[in-house]
PDB file of N, CA and C in Angstrom:
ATOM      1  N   UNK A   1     111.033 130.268 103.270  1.00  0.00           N
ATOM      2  CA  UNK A   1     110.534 129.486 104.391  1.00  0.00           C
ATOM      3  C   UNK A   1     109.425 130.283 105.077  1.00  0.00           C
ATOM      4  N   UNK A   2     108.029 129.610 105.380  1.00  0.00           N
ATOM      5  CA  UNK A   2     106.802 130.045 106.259  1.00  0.00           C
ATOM      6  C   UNK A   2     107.800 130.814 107.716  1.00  0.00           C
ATOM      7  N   UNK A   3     107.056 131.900 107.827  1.00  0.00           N
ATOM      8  CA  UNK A   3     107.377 132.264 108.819  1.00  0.00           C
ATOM      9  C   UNK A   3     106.892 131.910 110.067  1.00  0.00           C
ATOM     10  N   UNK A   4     105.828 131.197 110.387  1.00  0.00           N
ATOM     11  CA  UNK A   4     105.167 130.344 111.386  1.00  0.00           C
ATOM     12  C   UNK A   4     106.715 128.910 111.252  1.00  0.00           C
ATOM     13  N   UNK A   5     107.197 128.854 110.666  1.00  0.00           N
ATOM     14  CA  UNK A   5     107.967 127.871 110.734  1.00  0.00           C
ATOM     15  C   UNK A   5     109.637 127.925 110.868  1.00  0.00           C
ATOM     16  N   UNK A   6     110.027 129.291 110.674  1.00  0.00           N
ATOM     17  CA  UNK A   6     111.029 129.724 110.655  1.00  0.00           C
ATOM     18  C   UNK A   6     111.220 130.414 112.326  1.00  0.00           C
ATOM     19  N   UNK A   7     109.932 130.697 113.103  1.00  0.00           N
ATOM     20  CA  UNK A   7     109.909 131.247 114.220  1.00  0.00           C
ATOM     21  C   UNK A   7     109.853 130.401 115.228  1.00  0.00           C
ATOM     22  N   UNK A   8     109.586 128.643 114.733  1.00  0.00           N
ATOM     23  CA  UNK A   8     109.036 127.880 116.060  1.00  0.00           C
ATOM     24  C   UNK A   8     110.355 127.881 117.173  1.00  0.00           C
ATOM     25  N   UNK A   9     109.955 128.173 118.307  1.00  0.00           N
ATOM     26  CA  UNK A   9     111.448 127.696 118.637  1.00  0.00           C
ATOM     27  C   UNK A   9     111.399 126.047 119.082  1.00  0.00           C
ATOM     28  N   UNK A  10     110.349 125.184 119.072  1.00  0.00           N
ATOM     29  CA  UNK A  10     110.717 123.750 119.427  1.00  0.00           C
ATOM     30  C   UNK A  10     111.301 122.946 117.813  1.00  0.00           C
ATOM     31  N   UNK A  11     111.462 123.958 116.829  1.00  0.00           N
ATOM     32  CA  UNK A  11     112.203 123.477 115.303  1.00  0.00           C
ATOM     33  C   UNK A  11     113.565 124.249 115.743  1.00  0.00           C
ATOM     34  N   UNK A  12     113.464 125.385 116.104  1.00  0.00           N
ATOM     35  CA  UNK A  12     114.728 126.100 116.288  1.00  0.00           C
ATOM     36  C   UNK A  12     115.527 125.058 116.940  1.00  0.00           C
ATOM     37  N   UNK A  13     114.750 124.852 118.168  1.00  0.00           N
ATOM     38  CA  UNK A  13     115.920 123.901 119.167  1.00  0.00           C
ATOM     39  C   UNK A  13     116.398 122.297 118.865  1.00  0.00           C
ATOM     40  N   UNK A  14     115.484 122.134 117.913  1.00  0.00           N
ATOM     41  CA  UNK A  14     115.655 120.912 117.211  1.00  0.00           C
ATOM     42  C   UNK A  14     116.909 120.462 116.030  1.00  0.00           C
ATOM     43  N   UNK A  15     116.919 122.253 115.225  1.00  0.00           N
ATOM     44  CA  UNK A  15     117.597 122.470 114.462  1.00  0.00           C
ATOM     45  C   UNK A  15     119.057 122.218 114.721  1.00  0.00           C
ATOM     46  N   UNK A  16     119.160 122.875 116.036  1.00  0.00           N
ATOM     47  CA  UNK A  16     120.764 122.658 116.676  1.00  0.00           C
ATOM     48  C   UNK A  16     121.226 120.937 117.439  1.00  0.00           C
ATOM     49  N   UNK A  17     120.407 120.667 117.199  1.00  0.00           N
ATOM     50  CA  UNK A  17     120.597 118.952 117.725  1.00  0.00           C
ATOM     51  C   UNK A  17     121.354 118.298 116.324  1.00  0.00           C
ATOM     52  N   UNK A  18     122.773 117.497 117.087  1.00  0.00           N
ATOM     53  CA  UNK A  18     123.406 116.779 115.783  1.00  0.00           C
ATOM     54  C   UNK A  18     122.430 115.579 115.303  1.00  0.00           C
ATOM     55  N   UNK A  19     122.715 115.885 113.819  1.00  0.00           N
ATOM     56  CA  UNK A  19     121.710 114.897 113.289  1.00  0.00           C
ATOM     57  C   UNK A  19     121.825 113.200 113.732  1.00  0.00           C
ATOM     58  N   UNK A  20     123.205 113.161 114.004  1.00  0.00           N
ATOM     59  CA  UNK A  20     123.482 111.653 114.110  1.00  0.00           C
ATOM     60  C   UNK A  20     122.906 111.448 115.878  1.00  0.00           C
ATOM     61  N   UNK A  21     123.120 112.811 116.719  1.00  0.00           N
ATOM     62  CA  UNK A  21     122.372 112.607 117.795  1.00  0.00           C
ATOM     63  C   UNK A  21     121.204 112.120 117.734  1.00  0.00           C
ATOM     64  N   UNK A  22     120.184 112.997 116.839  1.00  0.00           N
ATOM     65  CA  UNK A  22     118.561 112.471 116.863  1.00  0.00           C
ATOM     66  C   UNK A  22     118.392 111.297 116.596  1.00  0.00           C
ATOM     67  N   UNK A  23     119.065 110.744 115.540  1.00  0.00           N
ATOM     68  CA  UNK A  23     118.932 109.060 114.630  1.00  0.00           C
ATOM     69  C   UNK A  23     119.057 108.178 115.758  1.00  0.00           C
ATOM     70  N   UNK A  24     120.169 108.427 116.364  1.00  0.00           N
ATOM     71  CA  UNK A  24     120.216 107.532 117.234  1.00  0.00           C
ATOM     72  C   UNK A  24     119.655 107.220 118.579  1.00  0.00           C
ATOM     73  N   UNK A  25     118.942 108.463 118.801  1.00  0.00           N
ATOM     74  CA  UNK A  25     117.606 108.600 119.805  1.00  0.00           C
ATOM     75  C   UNK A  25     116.578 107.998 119.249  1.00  0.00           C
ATOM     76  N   UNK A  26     116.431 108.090 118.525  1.00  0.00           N
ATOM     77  CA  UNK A  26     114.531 108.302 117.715  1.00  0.00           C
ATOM     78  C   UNK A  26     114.942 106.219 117.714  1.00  0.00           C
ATOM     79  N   UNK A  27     116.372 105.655 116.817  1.00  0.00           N
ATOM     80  CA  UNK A  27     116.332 104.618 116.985  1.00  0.00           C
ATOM     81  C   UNK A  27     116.409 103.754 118.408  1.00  0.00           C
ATOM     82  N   UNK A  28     116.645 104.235 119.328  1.00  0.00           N
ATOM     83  CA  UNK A  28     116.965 103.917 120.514  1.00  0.00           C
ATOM     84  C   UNK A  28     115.520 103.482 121.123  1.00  0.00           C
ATOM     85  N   UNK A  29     115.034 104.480 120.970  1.00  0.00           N
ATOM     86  CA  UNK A  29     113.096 104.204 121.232  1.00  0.00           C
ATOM     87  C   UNK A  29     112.149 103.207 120.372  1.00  0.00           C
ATOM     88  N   UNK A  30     112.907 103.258 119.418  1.00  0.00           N
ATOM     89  CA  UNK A  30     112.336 102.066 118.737  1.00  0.00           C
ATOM     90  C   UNK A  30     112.740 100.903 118.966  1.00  0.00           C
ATOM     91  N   UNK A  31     113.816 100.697 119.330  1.00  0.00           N
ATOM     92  CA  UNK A  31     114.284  98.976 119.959  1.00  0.00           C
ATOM     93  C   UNK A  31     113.935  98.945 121.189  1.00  0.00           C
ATOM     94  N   UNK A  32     113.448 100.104 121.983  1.00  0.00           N
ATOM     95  CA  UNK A  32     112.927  99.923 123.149  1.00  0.00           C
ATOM     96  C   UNK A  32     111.812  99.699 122.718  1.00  0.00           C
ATOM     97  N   UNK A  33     111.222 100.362 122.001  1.00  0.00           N
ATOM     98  CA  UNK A  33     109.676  99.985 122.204  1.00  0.00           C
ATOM     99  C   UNK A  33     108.952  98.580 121.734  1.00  0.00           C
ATOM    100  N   UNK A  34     109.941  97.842 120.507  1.00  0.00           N
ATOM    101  CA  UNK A  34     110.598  96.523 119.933  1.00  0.00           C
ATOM    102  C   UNK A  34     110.080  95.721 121.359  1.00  0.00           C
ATOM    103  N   UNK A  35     111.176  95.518 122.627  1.00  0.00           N
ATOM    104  CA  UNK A  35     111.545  94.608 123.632  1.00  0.00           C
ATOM    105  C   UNK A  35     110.721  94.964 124.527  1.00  0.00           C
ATOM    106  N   UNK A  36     109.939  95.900 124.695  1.00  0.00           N
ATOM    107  CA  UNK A  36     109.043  95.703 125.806  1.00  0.00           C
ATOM    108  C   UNK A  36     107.751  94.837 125.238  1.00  0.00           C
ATOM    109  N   UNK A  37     106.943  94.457 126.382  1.00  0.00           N
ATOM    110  CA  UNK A  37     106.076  93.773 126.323  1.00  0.00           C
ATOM    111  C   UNK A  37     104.738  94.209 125.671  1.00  0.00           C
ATOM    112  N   UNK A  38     103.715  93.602 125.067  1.00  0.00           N
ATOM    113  CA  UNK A  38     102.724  94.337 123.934  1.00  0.00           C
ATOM    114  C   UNK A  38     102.464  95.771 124.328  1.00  0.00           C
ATOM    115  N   UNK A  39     101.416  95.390 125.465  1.00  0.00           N
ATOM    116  CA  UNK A  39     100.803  96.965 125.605  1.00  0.00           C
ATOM    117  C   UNK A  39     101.884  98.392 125.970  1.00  0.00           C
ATOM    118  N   UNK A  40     102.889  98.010 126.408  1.00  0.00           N
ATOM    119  CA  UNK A  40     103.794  98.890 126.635  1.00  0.00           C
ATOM    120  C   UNK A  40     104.827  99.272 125.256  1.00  0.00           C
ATOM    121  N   UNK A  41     105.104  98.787 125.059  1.00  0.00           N
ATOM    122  CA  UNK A  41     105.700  98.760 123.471  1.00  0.00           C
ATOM    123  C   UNK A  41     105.045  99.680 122.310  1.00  0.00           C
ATOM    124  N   UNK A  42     103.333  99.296 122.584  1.00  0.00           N
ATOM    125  CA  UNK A  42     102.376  99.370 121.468  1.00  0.00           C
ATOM    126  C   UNK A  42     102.430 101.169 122.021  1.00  0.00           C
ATOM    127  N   UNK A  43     102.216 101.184 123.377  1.00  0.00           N
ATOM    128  CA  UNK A  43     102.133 102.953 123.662  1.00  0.00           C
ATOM    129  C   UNK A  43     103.320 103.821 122.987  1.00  0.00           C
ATOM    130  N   UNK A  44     104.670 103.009 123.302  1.00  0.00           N
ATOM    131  CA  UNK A  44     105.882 103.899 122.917  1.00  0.00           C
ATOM    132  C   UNK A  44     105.910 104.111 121.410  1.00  0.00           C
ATOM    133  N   UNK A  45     105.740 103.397 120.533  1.00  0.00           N
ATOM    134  CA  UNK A  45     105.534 103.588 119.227  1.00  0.00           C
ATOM    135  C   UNK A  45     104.220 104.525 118.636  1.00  0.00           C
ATOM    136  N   UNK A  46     103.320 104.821 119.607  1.00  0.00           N
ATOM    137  CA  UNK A  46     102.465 105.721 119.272  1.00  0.00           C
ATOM    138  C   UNK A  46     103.193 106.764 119.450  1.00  0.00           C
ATOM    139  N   UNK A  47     103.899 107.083 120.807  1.00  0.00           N
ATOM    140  CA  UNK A  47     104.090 108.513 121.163  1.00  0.00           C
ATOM    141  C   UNK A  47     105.672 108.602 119.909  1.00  0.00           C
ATOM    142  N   UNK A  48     106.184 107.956 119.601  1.00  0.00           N
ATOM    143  CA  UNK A  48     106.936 108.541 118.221  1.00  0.00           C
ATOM    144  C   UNK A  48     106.031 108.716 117.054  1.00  0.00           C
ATOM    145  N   UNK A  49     105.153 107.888 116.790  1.00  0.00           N
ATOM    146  CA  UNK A  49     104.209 108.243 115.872  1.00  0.00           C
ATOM    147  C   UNK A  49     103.763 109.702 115.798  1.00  0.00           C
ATOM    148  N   UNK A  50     103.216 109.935 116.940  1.00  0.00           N
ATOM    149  CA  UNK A  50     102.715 111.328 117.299  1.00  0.00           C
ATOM    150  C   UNK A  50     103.693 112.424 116.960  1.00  0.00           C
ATOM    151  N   UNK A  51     104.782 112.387 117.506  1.00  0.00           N
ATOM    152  CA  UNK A  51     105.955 113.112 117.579  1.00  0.00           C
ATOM    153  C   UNK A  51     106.371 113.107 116.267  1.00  0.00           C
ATOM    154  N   UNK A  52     106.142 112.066 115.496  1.00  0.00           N
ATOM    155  CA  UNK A  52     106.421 112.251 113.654  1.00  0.00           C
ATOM    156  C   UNK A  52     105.355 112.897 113.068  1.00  0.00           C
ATOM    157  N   UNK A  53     104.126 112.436 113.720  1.00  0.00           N
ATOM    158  CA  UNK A  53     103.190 113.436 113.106  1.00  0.00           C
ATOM    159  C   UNK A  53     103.158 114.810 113.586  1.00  0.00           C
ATOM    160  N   UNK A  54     103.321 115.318 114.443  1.00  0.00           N
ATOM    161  CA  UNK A  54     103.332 116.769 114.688  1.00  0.00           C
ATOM    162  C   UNK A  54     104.396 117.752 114.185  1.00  0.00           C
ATOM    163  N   UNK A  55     105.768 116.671 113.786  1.00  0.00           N
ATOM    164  CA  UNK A  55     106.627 117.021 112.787  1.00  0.00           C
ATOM    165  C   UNK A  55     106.498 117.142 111.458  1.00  0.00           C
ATOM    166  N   UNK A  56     105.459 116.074 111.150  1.00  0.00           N
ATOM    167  CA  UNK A  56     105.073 116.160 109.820  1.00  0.00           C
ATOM    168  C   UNK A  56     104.374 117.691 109.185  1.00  0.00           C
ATOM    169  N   UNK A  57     103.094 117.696 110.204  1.00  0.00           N
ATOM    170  CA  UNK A  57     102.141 118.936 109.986  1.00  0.00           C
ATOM    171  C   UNK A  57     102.952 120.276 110.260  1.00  0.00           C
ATOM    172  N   UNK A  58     103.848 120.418 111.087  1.00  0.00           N
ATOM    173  CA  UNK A  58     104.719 121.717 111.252  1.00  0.00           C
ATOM    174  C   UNK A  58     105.460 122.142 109.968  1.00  0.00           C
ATOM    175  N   UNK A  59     106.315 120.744 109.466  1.00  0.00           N
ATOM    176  CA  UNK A  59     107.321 121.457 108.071  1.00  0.00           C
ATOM    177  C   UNK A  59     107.077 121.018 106.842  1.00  0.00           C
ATOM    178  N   UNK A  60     105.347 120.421 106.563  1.00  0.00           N
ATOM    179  CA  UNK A  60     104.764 120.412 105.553  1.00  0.00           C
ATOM    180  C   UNK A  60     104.873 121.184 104.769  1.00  0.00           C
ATOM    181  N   UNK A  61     105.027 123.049 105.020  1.00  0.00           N
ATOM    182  CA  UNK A  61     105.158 123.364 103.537  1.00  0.00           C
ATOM    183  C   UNK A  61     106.393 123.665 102.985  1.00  0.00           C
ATOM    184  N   UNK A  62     107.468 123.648 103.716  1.00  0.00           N
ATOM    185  CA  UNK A  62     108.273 123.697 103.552  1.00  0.00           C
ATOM    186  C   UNK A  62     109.473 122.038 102.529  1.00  0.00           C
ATOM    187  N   UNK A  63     108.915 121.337 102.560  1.00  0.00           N
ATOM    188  CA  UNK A  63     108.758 119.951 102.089  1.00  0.00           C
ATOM    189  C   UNK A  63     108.650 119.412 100.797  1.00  0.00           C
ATOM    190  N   UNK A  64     109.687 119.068  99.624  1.00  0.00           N
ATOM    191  CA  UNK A  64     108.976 119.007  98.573  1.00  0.00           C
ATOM    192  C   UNK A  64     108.303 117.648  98.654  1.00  0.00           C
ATOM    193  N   UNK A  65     107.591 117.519  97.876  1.00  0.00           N
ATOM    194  CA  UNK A  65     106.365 116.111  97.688  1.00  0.00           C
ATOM    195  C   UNK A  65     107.120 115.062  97.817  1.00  0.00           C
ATOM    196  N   UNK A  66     108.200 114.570  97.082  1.00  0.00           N
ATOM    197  CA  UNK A  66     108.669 113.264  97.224  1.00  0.00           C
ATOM    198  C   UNK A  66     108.863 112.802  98.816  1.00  0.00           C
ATOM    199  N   UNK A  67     109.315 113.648  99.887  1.00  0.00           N
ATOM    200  CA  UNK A  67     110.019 114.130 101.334  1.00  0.00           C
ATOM    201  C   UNK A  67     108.728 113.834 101.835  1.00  0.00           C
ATOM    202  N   UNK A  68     107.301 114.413 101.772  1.00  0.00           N
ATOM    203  CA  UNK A  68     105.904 114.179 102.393  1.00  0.00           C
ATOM    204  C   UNK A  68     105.373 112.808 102.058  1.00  0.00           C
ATOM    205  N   UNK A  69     105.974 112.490 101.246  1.00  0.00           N
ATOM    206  CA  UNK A  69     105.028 111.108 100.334  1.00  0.00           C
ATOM    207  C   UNK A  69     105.772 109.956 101.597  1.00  0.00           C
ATOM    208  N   UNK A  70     107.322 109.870 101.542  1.00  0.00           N
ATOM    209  CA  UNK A  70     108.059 109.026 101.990  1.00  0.00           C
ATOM    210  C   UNK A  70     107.728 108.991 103.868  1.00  0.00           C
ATOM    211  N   UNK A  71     107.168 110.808 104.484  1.00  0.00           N
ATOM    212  CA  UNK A  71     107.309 110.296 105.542  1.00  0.00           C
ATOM    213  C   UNK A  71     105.814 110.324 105.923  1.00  0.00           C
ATOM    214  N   UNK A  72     104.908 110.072 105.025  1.00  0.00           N
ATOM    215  CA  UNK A  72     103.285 109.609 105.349  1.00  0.00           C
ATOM    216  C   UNK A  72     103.426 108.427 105.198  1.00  0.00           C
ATOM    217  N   UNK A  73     104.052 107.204 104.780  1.00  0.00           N
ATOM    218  CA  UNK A  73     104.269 106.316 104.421  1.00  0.00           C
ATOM    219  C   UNK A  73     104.425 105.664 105.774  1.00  0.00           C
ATOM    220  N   UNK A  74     106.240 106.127 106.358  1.00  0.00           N
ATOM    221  CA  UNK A  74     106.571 105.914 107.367  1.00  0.00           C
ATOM    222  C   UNK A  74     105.504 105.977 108.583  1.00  0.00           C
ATOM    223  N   UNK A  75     104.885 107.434 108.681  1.00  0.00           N
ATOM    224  CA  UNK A  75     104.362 107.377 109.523  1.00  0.00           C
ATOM    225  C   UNK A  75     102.885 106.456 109.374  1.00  0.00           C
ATOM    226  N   UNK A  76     102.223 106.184 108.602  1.00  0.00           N
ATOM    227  CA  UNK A  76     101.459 105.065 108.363  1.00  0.00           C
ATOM    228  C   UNK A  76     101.806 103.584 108.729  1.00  0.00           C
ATOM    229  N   UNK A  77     103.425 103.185 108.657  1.00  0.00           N
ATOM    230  CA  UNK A  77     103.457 101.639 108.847  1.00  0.00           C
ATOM    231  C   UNK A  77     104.277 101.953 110.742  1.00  0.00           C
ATOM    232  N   UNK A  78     104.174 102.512 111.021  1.00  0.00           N
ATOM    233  CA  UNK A  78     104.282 102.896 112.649  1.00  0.00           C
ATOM    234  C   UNK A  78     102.983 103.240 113.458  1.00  0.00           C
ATOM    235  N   UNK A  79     102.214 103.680 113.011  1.00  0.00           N
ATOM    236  CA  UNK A  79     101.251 103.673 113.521  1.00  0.00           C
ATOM    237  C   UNK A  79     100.405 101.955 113.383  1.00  0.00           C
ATOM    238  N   UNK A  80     100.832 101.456 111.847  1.00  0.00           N
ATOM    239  CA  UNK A  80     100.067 100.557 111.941  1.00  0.00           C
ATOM    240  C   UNK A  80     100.942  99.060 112.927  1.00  0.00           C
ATOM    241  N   UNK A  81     101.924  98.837 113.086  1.00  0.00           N
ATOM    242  CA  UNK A  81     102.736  98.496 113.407  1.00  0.00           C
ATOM    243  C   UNK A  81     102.896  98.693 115.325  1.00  0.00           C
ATOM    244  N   UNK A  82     102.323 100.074 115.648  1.00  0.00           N
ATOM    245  CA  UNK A  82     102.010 100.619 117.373  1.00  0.00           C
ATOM    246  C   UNK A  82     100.512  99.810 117.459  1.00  0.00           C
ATOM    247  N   UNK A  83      99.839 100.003 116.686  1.00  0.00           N
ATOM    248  CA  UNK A  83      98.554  99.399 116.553  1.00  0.00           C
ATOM    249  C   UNK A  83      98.016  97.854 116.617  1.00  0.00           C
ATOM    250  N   UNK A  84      98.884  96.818 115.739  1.00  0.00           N
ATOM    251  CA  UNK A  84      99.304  95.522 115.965  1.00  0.00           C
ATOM    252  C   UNK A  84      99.909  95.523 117.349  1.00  0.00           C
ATOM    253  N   UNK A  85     100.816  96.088 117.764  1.00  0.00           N
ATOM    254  CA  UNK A  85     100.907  95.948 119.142  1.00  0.00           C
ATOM    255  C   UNK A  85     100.161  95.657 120.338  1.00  0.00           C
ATOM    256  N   UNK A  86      99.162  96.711 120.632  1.00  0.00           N
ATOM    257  CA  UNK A  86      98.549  97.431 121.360  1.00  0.00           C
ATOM    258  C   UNK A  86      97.325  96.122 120.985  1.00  0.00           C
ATOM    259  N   UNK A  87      96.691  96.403 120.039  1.00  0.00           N
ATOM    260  CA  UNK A  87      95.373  95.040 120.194  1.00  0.00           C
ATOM    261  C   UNK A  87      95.764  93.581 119.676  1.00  0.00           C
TER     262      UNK A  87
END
């Protein structure tokens, strides 16, 4: 493991979060961001977007290809999806 990545502590502190905790956060924001109204909705799905992308670029190398492929994907139909929102 990169040592730039083994040292972060906002992965460290992430690390200790139960997984079924996060799922059900990360989904929680998404049915919120679902029921609110366009432009507000369209923002909240960016800022997980973002938050997937800055996750993405942090444990990229650590990642084998199939794992990067699946969550450029994801993060592509959320952005496009925050985007339909928003305009």
């Amino acid at each position: 493991m990169p040592q730039d990545v083994a040292n972060n502590p906002l992965l460290r502190r992430l690390a200790r979060v139960p997984k079924l905790t996060a799922v059900l956060g990360t989904l929680a924001l998404l049915v919120v961001a679902v029921l609110l109204p366009n432009p507000y909705g369209g923002l909240l799905l960016l800022a997980l977007a973002a938050g997937l992308a800055a996750l993405l670029v942090i444990t990229w190398p650590v990642q084998p290809v199939g794992t990067r492929a699946l969550r450029v994907v994801v993060l592509t139909l959320l952005t496009a999806a925050a985007l339909t929102r928003l305009f």
